[in-house]
Protein backbone atom coordinates (compact mmCIF):
# COMPACT_ATOMS: atom_id res chain seq x y z
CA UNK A 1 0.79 -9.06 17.91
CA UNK A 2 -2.45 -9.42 18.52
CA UNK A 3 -4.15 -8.40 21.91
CA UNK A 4 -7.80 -9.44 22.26
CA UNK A 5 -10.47 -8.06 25.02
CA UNK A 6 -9.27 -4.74 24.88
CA UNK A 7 -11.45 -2.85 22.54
CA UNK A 8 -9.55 0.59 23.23
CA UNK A 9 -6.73 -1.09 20.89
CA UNK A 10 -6.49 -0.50 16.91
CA UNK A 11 -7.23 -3.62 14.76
CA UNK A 12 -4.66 -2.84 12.97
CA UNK A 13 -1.37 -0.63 13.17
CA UNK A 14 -2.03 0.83 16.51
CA UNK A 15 1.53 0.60 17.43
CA UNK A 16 5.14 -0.31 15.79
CA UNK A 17 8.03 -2.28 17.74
CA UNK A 18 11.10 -2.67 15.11
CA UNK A 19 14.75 -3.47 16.07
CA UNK A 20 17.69 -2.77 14.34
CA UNK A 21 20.43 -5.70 14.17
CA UNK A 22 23.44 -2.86 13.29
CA UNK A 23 22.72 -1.04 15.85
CA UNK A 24 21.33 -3.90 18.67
CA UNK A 25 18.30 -1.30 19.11
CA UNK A 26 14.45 -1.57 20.18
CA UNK A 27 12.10 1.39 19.26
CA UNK A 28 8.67 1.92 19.29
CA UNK A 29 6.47 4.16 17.24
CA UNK A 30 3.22 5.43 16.57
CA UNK A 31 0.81 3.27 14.33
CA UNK A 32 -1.28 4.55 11.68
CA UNK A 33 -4.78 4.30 14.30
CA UNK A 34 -5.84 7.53 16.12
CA UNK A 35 -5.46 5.87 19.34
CA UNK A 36 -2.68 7.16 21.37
CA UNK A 37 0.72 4.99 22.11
CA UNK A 38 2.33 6.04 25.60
CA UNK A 39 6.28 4.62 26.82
CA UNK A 40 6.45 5.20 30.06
CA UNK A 41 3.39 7.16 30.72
CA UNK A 42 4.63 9.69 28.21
CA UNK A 43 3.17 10.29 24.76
CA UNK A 44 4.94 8.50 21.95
CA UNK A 45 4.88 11.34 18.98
CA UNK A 46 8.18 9.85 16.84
CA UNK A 47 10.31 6.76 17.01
CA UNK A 48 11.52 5.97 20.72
CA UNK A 49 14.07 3.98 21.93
CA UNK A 50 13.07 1.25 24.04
CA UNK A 51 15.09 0.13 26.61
CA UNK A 52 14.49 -3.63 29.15
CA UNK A 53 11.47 -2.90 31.11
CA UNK A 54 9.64 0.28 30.01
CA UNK A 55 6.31 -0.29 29.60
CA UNK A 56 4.24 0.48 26.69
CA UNK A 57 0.35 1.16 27.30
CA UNK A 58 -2.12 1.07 24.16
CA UNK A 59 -5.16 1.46 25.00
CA UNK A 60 -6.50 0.04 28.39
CA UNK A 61 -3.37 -2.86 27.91
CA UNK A 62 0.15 -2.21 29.69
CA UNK A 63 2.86 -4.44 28.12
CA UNK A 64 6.42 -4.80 29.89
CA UNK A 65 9.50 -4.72 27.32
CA UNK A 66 11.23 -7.57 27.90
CA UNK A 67 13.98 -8.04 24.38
CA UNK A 68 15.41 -11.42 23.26
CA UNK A 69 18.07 -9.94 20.92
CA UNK A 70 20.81 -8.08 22.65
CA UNK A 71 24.58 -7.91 22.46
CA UNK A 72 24.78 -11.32 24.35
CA UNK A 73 22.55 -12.69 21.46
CA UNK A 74 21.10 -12.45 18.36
CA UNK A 75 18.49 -14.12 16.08
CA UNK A 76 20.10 -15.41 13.21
């Protein structure tokens, strides 16, 4: 994703969302940028778990975690 207007943000890699189908699981982790990734206002050092509504802040830009894969459905 790209966020523009926000020049606090990485170009590129300033944050990592993946999600595993075997285990129906969100995490986040920290890109390959110097700038900082917080979940929930706390530092994000590894790979975090993200659960519906945490919100992820990079930079000046607060995102809300809404998923559209979950047991109920999956992308297939």
């Amino acid at each position: 994703i790209a966020i523009q207007g926000d020049d606090t943000i990485s170009r590129e890699n300033h944050a990592i969302v993946s999600y595993s189908p075997k285990k129906q699981q969100f995490r986040v982790y920290p890109g390959e940028s110097r700038g900082l990734v917080y979940l929930n206002d706390e530092e994000v050092i590894t790979a975090d778990i993200l659960n519906i509504y945490d919100v992820i802040e990079i930079g000046k830009t607060k995102l809300m975690f809404v998923p559209f894969c979950s047991d109920k459905f999956q992308w297939e």
